[in-house]
C-alpha atoms as a PDB file:
ATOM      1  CA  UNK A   1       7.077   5.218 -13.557  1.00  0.00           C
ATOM      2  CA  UNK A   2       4.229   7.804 -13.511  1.00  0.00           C
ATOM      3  CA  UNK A   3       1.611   4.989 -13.389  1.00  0.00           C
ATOM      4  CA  UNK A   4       3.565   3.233 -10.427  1.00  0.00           C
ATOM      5  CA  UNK A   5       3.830   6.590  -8.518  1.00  0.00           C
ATOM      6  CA  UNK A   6       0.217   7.450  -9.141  1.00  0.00           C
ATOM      7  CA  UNK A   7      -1.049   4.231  -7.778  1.00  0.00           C
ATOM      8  CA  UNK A   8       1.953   4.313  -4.332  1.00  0.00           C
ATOM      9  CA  UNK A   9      -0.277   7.740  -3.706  1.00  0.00           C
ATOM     10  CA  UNK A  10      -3.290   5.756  -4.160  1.00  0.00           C
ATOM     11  CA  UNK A  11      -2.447   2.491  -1.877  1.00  0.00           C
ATOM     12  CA  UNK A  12      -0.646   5.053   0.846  1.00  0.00           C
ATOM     13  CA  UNK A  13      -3.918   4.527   2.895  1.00  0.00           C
ATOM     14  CA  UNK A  14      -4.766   1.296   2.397  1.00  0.00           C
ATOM     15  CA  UNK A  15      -4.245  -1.070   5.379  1.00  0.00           C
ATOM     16  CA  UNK A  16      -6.018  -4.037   6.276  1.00  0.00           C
ATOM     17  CA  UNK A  17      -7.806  -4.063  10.013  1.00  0.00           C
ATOM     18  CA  UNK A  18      -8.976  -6.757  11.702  1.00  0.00           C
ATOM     19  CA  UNK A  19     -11.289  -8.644   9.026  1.00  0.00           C
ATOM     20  CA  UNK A  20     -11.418  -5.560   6.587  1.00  0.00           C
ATOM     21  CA  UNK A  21      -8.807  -6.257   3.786  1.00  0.00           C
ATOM     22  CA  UNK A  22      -8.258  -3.407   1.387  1.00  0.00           C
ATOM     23  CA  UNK A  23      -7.917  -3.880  -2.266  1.00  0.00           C
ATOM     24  CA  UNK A  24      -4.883  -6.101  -3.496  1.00  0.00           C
ATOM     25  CA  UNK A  25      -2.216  -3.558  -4.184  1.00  0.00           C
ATOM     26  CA  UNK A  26       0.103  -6.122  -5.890  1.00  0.00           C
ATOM     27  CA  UNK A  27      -1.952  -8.128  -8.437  1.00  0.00           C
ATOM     28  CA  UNK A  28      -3.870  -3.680  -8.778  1.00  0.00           C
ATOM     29  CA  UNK A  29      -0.097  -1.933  -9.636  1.00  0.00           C
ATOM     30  CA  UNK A  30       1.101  -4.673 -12.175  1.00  0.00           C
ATOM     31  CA  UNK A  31      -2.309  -4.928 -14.007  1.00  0.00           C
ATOM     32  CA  UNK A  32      -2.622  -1.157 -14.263  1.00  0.00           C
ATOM     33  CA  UNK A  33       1.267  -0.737 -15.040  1.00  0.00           C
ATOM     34  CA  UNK A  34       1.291  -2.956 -17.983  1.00  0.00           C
ATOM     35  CA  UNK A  35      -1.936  -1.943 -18.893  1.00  0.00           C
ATOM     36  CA  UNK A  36      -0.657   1.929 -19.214  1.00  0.00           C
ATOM     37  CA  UNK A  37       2.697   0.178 -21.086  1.00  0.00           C
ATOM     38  CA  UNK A  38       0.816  -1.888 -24.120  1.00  0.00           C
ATOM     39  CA  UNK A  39      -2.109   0.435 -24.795  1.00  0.00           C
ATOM     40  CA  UNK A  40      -0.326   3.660 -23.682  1.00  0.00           C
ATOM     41  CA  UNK A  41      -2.852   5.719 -21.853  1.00  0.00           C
ATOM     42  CA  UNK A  42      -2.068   8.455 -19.262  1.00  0.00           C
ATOM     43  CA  UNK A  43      -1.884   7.229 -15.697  1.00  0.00           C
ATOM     44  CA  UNK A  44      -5.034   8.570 -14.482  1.00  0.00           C
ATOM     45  CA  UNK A  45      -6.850   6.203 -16.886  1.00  0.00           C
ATOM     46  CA  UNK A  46      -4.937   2.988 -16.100  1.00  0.00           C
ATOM     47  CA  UNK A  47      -5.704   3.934 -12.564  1.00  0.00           C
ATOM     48  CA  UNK A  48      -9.427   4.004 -13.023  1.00  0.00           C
ATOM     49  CA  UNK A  49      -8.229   0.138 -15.014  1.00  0.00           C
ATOM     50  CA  UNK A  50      -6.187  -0.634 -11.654  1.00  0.00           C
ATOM     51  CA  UNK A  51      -8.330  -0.041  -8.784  1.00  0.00           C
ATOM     52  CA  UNK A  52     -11.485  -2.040  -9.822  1.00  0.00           C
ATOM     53  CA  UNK A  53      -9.504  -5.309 -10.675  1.00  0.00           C
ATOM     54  CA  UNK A  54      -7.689  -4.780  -7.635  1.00  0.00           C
ATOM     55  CA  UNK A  55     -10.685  -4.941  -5.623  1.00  0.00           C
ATOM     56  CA  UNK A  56     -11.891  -8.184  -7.352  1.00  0.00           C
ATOM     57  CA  UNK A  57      -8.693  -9.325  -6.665  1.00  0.00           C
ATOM     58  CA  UNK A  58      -8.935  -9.076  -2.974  1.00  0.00           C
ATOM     59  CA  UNK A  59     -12.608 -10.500  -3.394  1.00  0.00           C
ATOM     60  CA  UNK A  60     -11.274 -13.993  -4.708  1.00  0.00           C
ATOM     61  CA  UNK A  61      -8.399 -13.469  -1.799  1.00  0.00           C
ATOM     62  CA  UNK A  62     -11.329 -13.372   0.525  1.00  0.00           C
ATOM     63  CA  UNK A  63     -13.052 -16.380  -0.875  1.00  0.00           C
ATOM     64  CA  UNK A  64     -10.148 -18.666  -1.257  1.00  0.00           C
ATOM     65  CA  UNK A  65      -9.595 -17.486   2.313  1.00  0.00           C
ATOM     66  CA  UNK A  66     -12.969 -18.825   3.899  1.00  0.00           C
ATOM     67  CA  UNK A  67     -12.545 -22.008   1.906  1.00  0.00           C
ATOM     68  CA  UNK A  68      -9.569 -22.645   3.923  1.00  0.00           C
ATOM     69  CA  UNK A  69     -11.183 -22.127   6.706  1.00  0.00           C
ATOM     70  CA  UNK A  70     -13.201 -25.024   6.722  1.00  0.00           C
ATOM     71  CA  UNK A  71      -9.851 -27.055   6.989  1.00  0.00           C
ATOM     72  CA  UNK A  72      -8.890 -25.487  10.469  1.00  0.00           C
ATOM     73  CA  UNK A  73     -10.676 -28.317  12.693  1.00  0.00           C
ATOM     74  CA  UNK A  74      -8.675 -30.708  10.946  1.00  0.00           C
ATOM     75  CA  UNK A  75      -5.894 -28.875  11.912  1.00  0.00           C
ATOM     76  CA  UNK A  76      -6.768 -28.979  15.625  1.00  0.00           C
ATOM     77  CA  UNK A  77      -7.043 -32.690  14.865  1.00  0.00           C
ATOM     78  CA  UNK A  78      -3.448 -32.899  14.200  1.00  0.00           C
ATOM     79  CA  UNK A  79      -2.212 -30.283  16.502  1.00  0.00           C
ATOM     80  CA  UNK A  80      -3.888 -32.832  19.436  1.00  0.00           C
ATOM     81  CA  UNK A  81      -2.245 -35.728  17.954  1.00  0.00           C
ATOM     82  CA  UNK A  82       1.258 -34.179  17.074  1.00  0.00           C
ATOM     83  CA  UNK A  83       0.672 -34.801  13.880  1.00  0.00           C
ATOM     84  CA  UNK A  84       3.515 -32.266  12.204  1.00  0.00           C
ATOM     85  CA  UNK A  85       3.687 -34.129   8.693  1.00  0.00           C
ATOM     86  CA  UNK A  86      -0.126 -33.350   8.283  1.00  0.00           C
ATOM     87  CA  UNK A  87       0.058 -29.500   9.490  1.00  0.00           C
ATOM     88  CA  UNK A  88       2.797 -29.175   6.760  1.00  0.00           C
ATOM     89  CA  UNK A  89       0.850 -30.649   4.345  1.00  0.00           C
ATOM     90  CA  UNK A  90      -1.827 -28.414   4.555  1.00  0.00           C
ATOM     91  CA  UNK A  91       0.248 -25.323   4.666  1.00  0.00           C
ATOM     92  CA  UNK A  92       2.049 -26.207   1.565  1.00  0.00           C
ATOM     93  CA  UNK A  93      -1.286 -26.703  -0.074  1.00  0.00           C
ATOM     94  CA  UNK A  94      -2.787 -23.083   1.220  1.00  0.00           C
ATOM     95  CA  UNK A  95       0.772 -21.668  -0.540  1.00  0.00           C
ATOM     96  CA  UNK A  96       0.001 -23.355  -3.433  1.00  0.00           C
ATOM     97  CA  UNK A  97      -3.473 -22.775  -3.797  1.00  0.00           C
ATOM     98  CA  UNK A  98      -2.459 -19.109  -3.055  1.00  0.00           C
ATOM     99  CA  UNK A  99       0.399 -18.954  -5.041  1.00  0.00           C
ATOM    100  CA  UNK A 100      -1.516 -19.868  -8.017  1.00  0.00           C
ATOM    101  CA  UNK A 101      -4.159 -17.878  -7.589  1.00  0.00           C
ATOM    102  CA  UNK A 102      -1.615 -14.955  -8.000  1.00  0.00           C
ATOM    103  CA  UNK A 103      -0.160 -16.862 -10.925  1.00  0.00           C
ATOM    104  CA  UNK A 104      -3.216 -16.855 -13.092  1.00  0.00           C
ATOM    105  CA  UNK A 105      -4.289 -12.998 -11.846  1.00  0.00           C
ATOM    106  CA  UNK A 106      -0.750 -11.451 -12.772  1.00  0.00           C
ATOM    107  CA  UNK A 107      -0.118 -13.707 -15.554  1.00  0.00           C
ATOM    108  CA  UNK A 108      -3.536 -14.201 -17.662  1.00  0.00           C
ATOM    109  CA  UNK A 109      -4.804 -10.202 -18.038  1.00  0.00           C
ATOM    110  CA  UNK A 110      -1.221  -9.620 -19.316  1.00  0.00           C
ATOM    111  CA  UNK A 111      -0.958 -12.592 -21.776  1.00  0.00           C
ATOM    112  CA  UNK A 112      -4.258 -12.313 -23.208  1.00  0.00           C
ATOM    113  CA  UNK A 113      -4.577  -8.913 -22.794  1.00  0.00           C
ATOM    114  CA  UNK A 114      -1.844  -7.471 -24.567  1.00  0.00           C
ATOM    115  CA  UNK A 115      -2.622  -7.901 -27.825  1.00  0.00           C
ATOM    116  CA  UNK A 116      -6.041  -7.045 -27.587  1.00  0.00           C
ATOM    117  CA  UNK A 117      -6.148  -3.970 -24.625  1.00  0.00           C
ATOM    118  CA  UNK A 118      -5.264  -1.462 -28.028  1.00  0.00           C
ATOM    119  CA  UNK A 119      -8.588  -2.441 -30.115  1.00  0.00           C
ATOM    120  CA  UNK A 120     -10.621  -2.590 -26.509  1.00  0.00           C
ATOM    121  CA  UNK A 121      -9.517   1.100 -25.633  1.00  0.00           C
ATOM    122  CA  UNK A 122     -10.009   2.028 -29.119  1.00  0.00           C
ATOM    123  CA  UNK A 123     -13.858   0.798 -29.153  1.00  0.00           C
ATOM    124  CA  UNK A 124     -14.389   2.216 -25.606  1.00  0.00           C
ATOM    125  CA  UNK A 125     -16.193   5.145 -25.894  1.00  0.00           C
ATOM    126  CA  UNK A 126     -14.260   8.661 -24.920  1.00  0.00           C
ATOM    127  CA  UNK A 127     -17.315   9.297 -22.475  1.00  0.00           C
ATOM    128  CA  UNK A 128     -15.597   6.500 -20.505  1.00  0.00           C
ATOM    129  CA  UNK A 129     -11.823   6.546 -20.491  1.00  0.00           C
ATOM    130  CA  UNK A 130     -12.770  10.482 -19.637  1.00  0.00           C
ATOM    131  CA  UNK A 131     -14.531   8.828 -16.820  1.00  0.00           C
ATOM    132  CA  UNK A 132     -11.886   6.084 -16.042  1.00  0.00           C
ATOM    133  CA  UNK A 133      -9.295   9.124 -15.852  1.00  0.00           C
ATOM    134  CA  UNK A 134     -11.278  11.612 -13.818  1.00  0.00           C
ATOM    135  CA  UNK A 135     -12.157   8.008 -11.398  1.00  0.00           C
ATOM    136  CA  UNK A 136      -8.456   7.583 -11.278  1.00  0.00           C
ATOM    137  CA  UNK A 137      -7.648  11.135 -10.961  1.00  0.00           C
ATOM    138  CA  UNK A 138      -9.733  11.418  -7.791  1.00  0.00           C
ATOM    139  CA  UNK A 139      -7.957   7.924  -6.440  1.00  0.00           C
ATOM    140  CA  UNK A 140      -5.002   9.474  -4.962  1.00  0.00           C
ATOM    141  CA  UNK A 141      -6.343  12.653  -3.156  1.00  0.00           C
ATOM    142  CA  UNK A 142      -8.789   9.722  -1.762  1.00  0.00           C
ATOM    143  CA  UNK A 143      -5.532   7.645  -0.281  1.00  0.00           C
ATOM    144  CA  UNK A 144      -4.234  10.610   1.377  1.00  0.00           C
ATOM    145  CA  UNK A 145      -7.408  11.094   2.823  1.00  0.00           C
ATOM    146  CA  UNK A 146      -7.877   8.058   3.777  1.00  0.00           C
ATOM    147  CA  UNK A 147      -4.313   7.926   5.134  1.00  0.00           C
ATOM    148  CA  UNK A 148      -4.894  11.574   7.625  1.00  0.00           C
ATOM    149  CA  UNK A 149      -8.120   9.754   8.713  1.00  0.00           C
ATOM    150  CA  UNK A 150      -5.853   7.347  10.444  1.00  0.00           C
ATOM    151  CA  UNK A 151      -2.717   9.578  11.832  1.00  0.00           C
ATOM    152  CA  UNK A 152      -4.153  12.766  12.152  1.00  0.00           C
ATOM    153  CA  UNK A 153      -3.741  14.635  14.746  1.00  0.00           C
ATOM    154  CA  UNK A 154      -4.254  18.549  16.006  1.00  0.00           C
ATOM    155  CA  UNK A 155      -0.588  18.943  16.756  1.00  0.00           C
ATOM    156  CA  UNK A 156      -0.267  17.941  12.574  1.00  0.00           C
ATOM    157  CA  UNK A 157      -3.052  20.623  10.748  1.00  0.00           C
ATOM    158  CA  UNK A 158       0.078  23.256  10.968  1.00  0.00           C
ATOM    159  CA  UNK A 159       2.305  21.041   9.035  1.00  0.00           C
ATOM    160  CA  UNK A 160      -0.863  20.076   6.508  1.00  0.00           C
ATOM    161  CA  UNK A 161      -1.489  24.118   5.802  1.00  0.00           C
ATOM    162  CA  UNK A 162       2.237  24.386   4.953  1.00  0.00           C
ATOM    163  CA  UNK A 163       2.190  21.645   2.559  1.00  0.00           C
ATOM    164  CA  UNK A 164      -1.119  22.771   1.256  1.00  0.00           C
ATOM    165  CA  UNK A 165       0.346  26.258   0.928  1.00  0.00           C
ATOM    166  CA  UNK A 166       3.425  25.332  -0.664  1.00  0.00           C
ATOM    167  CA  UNK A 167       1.573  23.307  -3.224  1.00  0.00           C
ATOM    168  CA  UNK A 168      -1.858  25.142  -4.058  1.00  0.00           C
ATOM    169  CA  UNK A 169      -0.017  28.817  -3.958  1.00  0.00           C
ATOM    170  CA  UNK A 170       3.532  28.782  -4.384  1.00  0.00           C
ATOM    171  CA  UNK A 171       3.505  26.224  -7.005  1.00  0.00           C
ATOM    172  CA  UNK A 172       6.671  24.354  -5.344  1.00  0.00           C
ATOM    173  CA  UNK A 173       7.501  20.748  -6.868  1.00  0.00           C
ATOM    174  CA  UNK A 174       7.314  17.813  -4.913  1.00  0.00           C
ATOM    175  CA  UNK A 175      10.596  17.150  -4.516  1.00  0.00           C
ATOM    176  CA  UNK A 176      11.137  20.602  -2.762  1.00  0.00           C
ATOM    177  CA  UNK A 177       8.018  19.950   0.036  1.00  0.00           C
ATOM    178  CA  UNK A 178       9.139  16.916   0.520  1.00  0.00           C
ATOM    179  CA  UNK A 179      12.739  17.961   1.686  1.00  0.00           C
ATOM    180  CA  UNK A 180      11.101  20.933   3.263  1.00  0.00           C
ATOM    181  CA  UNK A 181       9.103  18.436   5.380  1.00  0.00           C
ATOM    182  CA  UNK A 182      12.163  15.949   5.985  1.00  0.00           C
ATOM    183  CA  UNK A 183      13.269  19.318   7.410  1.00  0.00           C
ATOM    184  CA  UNK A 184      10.989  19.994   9.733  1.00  0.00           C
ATOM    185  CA  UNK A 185      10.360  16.208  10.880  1.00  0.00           C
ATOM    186  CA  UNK A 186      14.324  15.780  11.890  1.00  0.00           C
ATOM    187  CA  UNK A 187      13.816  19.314  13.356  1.00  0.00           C
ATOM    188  CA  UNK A 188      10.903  17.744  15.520  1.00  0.00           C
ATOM    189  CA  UNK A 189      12.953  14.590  16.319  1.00  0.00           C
ATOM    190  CA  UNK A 190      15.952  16.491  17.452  1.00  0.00           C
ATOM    191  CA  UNK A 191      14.144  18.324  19.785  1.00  0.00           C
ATOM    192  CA  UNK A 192      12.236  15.630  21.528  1.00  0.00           C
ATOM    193  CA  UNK A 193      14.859  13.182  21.853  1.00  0.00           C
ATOM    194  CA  UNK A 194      16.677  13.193  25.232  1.00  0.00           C
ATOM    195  CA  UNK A 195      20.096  14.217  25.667  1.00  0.00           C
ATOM    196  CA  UNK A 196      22.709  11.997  26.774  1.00  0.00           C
ATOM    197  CA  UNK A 197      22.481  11.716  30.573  1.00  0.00           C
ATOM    198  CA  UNK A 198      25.946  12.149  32.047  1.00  0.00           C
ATOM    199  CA  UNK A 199      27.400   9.824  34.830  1.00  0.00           C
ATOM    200  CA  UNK A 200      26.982  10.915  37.922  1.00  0.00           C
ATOM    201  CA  UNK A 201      30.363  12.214  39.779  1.00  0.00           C
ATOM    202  CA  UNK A 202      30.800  10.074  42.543  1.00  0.00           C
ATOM    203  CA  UNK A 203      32.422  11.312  45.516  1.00  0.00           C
ATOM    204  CA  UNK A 204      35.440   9.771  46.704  1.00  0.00           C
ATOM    205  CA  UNK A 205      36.227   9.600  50.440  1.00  0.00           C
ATOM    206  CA  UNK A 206      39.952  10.064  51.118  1.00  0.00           C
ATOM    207  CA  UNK A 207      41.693   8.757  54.921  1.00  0.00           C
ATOM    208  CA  UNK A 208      44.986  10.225  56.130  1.00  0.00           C
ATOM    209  CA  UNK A 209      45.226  11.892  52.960  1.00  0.00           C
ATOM    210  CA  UNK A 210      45.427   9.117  50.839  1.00  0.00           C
END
């Protein structure tokens, strides 16, 4: 749980736009999950493990990507003739292709790595899983910054001083500045949402008292 929660923090930021795809959060959370269940490291080490597969991950996404590519004119091919059996047949091969690409990245570093991840981190030198866990350490302060890069605003550095306040000085959990901010965001919703417009009164025109 503490390895999946690390990693959410890291991934919060992570979006793809346009042609930049970040690293493969999936195929990145199970590898580094399972690797912090057989070996049994802390969770700032199996993110340091995590982060760099993920990103070869997305790498062989990428590739397998522009190799499909090259099958779009034959696509337009069919599109011109109506051809709808052919179009289906070449999206059922991109899912498979795709499909087991995922298959053999999920599947193979757990299978084979299982038994042997234990005697690997035991030969690694300490220099390094110091490193991998001061790396993975670093990850999630680097997702929320990646993540205020793209919805900051001025009318939001009040609300990041409380929460920096909260945590750095008063020592409050996370649970607690997290309600605090659900707080303050329904507070902010309440305010700016309309109020229910009431129906005009019409006036009604009465002849010979009726």
């Amino acid at each position: 749980i503490l390895t999946g929660g690390t990693l959410e923090l890291v991934w919060m930021g992570l979006a793809p736009l346009a042609g930049a795809q970040p690293p493969n959060v999936i195929i990145g959370t199970i590898v580094g999950t399972a690797f912090a269940i057989t070996t049994g490291v802390k969770p700032d080490v199996a993110v340091g493990v995590a982060v760099p597969f993920a990103v070869a991950v997305q790498m062989g996404i990428t590739f397998l990507f522009s190799v499909m590519s090259g099958v779009m004119s034959r696509c337009d091919r069919m599109a011109e003739n109506a051809d709808t059996r052919g179009i289906e047949r070449v999206n059922y091969l991109a899912l498979l292709a795709l499909g087991t690409f995922y298959f053999l990245c999920a599947f193979l570093p757990i299978y084979f790595g299982a038994e042997h991840a234990k005697t690997i981190i035991d030969v690694l030198p300490q220099r390094l899983i110091d490193g991998l866990g001061v790396a993975g350490g670093i990850m999630p302060a680097i997702g929320f910054a990646v993540l205020l890069k793209i919805m900051m605003k001025n009318v939001y550095i009040p609300y990041f001083i409380l929460g920096f306040v909260a945590a750095a000085w008063l020592k409050l959990p996370v649970l607690a500045i997290a309600a605090a901010a659900l707080a303050m965001a329904l507070i902010d919703l309440l305010r700016k949402s309309p109020e229910p417009t009431q129906p005009a009164a019409q006036k009604e025109e009465f002849e010979d008292g009726i």
